[in-house]
PDB file of N, CA and C in Angstrom:
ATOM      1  N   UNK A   1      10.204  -7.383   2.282  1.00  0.00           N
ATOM      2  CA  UNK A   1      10.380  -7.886   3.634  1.00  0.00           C
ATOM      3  C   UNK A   1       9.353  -7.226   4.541  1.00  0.00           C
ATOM      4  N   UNK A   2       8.866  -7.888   5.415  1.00  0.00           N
ATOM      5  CA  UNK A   2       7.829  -7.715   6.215  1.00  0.00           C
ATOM      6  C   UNK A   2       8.142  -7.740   7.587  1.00  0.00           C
ATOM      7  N   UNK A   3       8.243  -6.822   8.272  1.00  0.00           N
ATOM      8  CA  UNK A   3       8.061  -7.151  10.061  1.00  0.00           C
ATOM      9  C   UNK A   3       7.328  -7.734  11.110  1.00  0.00           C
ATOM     10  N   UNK A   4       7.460  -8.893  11.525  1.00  0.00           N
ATOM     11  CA  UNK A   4       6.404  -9.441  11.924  1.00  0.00           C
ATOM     12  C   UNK A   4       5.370  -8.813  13.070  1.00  0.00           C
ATOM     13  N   UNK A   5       6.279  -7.614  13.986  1.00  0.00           N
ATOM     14  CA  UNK A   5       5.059  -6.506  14.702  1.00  0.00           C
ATOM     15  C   UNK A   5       4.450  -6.349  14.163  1.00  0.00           C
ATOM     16  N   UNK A   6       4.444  -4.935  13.044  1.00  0.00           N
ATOM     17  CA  UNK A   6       3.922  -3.815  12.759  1.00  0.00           C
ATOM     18  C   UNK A   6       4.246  -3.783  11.066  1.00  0.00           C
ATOM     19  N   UNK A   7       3.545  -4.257  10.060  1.00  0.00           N
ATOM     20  CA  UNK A   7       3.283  -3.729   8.765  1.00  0.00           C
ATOM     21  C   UNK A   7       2.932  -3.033   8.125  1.00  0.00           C
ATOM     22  N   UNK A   8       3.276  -1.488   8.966  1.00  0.00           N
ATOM     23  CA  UNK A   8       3.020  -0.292   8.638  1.00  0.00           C
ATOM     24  C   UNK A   8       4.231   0.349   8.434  1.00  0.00           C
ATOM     25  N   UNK A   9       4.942   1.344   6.982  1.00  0.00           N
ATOM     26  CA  UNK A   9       5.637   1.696   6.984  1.00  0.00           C
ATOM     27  C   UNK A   9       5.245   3.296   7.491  1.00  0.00           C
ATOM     28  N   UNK A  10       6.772   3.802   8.162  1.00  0.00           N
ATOM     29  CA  UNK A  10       6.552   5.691   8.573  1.00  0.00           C
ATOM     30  C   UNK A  10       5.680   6.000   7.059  1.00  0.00           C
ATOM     31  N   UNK A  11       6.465   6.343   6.059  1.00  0.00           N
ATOM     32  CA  UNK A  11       5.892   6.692   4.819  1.00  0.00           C
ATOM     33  C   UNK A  11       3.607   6.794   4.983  1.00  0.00           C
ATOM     34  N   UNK A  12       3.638   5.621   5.380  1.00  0.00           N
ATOM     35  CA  UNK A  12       2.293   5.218   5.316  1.00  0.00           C
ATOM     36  C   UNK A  12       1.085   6.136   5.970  1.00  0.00           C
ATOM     37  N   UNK A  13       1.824   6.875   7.278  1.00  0.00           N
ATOM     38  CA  UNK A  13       1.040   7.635   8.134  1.00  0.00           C
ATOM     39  C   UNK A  13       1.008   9.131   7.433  1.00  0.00           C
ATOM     40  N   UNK A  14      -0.051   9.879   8.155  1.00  0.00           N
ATOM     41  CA  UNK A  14      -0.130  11.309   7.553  1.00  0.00           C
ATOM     42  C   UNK A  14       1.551  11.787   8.040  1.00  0.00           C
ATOM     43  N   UNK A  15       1.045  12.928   6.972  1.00  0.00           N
ATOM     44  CA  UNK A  15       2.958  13.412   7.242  1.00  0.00           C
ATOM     45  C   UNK A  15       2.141  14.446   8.000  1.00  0.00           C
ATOM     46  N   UNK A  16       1.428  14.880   8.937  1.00  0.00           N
ATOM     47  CA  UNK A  16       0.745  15.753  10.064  1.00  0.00           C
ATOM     48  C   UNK A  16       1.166  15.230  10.948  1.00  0.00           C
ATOM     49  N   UNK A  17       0.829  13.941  11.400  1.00  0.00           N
ATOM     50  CA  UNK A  17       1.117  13.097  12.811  1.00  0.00           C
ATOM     51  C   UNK A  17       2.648  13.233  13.134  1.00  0.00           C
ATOM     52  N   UNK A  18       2.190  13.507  14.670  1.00  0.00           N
ATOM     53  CA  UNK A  18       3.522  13.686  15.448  1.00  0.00           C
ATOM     54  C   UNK A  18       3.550  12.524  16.296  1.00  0.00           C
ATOM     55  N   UNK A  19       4.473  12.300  16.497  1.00  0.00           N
ATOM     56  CA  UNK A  19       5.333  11.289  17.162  1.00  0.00           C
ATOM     57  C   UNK A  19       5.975  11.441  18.489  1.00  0.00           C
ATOM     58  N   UNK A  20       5.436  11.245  19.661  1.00  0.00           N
ATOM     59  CA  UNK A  20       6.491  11.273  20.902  1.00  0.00           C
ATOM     60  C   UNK A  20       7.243  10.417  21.197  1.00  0.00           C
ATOM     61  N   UNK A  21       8.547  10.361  21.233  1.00  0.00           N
ATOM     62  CA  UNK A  21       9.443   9.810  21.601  1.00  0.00           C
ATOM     63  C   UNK A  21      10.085   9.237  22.848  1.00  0.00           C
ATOM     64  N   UNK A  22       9.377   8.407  23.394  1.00  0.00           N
ATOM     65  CA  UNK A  22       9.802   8.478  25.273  1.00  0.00           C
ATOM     66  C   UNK A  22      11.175   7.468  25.274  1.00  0.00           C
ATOM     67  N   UNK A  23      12.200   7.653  25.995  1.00  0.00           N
ATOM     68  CA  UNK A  23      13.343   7.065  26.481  1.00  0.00           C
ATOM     69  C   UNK A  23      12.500   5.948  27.659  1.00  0.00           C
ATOM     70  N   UNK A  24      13.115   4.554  27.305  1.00  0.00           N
ATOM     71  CA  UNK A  24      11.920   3.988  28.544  1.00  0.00           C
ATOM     72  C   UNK A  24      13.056   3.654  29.764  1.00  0.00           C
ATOM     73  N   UNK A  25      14.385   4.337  29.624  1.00  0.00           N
ATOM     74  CA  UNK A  25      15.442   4.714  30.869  1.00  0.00           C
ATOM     75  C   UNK A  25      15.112   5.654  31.844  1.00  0.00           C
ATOM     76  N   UNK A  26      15.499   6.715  31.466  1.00  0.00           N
ATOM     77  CA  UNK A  26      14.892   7.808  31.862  1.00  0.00           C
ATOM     78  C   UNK A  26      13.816   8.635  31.691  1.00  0.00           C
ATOM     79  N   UNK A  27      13.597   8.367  31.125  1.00  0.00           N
ATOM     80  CA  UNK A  27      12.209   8.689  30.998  1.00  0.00           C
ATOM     81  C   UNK A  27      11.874  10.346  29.790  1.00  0.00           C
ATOM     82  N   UNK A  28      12.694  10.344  29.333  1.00  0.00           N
ATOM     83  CA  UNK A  28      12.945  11.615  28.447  1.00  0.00           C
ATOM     84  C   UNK A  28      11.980  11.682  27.203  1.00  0.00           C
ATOM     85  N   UNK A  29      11.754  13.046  27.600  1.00  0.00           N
ATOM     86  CA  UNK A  29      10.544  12.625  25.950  1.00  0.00           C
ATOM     87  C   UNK A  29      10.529  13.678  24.895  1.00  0.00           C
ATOM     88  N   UNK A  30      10.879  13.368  23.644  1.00  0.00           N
ATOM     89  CA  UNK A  30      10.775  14.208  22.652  1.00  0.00           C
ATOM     90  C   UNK A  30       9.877  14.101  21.664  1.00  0.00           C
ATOM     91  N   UNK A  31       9.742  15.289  20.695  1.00  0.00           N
ATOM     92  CA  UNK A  31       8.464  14.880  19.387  1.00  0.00           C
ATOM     93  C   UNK A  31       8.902  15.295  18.570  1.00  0.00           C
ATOM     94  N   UNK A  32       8.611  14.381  17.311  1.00  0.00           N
ATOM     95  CA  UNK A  32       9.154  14.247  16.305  1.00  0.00           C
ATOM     96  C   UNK A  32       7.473  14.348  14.927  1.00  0.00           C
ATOM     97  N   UNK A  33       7.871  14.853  13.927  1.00  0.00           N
ATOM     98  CA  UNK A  33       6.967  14.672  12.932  1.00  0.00           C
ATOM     99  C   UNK A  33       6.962  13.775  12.395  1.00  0.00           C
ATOM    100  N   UNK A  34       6.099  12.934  11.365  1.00  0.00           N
ATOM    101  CA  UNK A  34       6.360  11.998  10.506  1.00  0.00           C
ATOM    102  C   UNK A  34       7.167  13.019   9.262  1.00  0.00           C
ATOM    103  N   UNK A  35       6.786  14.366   8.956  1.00  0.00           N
ATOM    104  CA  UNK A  35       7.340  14.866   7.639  1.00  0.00           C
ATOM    105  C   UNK A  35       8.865  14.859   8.564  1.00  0.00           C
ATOM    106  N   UNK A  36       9.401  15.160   9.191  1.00  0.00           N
ATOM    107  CA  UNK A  36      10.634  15.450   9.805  1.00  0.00           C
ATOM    108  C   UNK A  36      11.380  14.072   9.367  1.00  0.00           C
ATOM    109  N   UNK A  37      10.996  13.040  10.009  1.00  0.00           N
ATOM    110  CA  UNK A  37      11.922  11.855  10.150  1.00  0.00           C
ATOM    111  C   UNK A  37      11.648  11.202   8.816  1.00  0.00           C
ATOM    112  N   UNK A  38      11.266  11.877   7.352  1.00  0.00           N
ATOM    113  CA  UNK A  38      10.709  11.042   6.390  1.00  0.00           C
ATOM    114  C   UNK A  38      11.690  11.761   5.491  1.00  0.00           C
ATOM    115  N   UNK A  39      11.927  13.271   5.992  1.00  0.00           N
ATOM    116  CA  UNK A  39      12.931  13.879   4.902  1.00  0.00           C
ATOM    117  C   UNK A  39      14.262  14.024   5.737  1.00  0.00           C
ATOM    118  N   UNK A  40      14.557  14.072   7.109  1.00  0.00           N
ATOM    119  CA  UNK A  40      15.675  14.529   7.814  1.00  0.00           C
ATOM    120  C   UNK A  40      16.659  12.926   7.902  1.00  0.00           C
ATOM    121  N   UNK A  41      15.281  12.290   8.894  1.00  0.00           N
ATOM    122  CA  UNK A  41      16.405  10.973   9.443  1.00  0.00           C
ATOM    123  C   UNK A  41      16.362   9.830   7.603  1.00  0.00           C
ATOM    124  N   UNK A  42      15.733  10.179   6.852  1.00  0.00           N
ATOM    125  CA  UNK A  42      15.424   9.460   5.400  1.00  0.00           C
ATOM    126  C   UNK A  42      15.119   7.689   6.283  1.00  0.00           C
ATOM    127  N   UNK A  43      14.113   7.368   6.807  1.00  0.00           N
ATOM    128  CA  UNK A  43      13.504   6.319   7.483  1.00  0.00           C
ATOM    129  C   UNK A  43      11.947   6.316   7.004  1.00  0.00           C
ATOM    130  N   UNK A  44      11.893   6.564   5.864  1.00  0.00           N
ATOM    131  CA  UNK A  44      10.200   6.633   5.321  1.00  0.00           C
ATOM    132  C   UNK A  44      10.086   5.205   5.540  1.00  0.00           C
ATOM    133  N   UNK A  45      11.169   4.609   4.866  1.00  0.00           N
ATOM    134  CA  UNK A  45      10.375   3.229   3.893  1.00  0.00           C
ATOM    135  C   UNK A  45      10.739   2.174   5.139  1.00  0.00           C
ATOM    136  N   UNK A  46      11.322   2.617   6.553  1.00  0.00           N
ATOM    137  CA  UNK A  46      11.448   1.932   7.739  1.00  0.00           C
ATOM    138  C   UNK A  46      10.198   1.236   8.074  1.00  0.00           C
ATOM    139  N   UNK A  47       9.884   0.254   8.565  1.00  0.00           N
ATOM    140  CA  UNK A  47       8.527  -0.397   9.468  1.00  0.00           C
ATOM    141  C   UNK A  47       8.666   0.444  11.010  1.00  0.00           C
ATOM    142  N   UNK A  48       7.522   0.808  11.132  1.00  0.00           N
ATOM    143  CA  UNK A  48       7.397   1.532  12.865  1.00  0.00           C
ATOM    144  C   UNK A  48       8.129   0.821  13.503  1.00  0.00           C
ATOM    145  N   UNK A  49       8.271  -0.507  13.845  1.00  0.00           N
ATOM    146  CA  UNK A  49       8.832  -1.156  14.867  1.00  0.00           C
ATOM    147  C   UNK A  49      10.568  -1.585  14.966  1.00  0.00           C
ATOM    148  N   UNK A  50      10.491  -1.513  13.151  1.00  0.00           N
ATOM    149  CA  UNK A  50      12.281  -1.111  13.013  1.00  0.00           C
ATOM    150  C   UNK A  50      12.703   0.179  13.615  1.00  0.00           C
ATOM    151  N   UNK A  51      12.110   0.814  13.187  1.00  0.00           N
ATOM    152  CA  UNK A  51      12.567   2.088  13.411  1.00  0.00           C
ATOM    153  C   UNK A  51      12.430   2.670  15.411  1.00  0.00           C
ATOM    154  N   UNK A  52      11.801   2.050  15.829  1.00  0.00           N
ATOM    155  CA  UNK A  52      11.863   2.310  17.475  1.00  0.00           C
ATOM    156  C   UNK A  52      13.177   1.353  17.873  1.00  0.00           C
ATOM    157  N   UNK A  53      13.138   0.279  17.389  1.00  0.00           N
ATOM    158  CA  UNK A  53      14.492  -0.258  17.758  1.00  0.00           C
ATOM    159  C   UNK A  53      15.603   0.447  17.474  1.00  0.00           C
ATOM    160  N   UNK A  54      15.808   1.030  16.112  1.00  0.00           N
ATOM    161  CA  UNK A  54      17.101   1.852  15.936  1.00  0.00           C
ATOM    162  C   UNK A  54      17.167   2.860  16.270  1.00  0.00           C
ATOM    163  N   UNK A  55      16.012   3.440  16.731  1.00  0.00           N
ATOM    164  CA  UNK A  55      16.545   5.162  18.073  1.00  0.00           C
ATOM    165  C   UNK A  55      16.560   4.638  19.064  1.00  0.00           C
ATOM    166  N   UNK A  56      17.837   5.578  19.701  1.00  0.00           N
ATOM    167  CA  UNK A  56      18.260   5.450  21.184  1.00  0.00           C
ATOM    168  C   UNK A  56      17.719   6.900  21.894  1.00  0.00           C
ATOM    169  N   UNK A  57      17.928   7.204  22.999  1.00  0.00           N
ATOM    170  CA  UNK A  57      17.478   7.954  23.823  1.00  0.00           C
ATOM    171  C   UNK A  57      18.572   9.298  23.515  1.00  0.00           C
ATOM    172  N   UNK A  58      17.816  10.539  23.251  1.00  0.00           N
ATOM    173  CA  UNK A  58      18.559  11.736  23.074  1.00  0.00           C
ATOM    174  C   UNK A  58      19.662  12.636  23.881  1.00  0.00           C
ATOM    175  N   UNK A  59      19.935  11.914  24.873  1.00  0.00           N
ATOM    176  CA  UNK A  59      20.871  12.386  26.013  1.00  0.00           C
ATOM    177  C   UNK A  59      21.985  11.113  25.713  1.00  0.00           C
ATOM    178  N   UNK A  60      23.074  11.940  26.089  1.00  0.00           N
ATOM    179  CA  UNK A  60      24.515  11.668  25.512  1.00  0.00           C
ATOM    180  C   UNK A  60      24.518  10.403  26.305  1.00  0.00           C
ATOM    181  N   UNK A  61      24.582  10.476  27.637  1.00  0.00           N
ATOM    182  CA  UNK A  61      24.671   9.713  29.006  1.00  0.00           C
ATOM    183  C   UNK A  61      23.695   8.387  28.882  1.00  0.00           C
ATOM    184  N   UNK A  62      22.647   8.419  28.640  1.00  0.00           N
ATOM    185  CA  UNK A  62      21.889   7.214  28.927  1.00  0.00           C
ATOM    186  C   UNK A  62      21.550   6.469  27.455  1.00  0.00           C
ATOM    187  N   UNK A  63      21.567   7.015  26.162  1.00  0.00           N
ATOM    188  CA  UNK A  63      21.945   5.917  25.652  1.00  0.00           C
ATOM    189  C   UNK A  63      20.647   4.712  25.478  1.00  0.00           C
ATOM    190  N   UNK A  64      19.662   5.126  26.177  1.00  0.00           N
ATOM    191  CA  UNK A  64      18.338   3.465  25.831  1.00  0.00           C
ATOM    192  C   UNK A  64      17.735   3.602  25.266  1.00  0.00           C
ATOM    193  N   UNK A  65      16.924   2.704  24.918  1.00  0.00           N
ATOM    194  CA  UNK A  65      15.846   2.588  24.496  1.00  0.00           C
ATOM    195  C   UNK A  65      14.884   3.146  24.460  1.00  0.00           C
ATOM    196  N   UNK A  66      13.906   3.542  23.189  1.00  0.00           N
ATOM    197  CA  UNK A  66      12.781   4.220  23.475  1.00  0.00           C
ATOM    198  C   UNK A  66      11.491   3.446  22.679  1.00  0.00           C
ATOM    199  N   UNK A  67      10.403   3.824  23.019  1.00  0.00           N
ATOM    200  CA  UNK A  67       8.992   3.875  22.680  1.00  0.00           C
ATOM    201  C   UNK A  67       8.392   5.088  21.830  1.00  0.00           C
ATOM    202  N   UNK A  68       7.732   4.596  21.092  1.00  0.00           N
ATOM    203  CA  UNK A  68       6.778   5.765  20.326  1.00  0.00           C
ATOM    204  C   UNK A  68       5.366   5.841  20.612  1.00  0.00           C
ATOM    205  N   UNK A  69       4.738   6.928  20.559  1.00  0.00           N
ATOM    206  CA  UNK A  69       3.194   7.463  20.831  1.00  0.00           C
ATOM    207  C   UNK A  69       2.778   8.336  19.707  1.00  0.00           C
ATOM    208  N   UNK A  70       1.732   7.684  19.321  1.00  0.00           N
ATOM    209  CA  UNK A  70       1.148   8.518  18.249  1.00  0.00           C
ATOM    210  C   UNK A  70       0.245   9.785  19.031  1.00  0.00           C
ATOM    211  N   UNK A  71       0.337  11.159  18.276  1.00  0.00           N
ATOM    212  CA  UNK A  71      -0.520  11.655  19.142  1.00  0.00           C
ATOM    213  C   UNK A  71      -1.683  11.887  18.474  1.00  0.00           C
ATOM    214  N   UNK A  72      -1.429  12.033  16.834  1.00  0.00           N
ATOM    215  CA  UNK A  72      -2.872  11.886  16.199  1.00  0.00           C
ATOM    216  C   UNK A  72      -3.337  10.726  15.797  1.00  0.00           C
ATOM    217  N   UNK A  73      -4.726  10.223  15.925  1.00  0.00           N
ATOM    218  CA  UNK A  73      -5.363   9.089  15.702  1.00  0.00           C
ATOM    219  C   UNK A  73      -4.989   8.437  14.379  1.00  0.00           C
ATOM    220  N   UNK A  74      -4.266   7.177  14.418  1.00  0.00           N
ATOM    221  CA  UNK A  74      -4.351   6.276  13.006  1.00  0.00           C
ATOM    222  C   UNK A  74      -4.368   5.173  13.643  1.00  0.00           C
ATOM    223  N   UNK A  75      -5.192   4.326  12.833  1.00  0.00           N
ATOM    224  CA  UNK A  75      -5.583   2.674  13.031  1.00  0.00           C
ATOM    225  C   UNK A  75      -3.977   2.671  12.184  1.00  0.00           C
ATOM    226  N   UNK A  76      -3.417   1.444  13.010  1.00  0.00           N
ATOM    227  CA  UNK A  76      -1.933   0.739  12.660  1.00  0.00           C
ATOM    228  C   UNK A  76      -2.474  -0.820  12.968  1.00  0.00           C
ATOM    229  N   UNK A  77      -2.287  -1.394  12.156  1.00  0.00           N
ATOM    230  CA  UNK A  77      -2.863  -2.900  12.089  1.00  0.00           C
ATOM    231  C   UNK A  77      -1.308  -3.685  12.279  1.00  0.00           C
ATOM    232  N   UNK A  78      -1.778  -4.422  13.157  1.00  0.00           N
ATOM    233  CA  UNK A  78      -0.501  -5.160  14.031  1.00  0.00           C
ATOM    234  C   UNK A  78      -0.907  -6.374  13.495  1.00  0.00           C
ATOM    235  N   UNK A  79      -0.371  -7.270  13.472  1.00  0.00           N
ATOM    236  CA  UNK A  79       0.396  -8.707  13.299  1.00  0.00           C
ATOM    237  C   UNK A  79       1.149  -9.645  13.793  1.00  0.00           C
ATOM    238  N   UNK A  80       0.600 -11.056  14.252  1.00  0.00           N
ATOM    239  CA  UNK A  80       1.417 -11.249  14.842  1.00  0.00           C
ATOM    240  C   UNK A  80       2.585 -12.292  14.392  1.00  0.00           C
ATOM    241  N   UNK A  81       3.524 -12.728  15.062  1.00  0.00           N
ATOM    242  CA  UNK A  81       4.794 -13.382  14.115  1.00  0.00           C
ATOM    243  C   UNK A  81       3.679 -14.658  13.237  1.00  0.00           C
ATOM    244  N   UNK A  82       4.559 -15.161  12.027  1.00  0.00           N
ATOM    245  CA  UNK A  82       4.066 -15.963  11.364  1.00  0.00           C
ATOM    246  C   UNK A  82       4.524 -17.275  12.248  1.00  0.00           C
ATOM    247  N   UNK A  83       3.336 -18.752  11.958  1.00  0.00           N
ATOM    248  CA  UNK A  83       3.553 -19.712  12.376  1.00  0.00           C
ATOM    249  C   UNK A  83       3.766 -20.496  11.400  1.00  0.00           C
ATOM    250  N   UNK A  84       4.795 -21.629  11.454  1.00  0.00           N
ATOM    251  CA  UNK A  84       5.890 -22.719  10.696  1.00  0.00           C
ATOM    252  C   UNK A  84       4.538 -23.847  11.329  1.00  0.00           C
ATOM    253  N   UNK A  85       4.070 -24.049   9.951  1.00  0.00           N
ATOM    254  CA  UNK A  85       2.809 -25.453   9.884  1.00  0.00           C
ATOM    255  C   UNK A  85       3.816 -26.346   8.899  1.00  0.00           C
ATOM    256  N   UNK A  86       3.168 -27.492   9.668  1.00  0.00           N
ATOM    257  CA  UNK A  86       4.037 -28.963   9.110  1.00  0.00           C
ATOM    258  C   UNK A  86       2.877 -30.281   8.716  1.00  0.00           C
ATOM    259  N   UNK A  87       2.941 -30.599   7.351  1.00  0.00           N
ATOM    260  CA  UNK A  87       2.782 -31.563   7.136  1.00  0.00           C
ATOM    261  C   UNK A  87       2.350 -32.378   7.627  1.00  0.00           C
TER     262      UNK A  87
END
């Protein structure tokens, strides 16, 4: 199965690269490793863009949504949804 964002699995990136975590509520920001969330949260074989959907924001209270930032450089090759051609 393929994600139509992002066809990059966590697994895929250096296990060096860190990860900031911003809450796009409040604005809260944490960092995370790729080795951390590959052996702790076990989300290797997650797609980047699954995996921002299924974290929520680290404060009990707010609960949203967050965004990720790479802070070390990797080309991530994006994609966009597939198109239904007809006959």
């Amino acid at each position: 199965m393929s994600s139509w964002f992002c066809d990059t699995q966590l697994k895929d990136l250096p296990q060096d690269t860190r990860i900031m975590i911003t809450c796009d509520k409040c604005r809260r920001q944490r960092e995370e490793s790729v080795r951390q969330l590959v052996n702790e949260a076990r989300v290797g074989a997650m797609y980047l863009d699954l995996i921002e959907w299924a974290f929520s924001c680290s404060n009990f209270h707010c609960n949203g949504t967050v965004s990720f930032g790479l802070f070390t450089p990797v080309t991530i090759r994006m994609v966009g949804p597939q198109t239904l051609r007809y006959a």
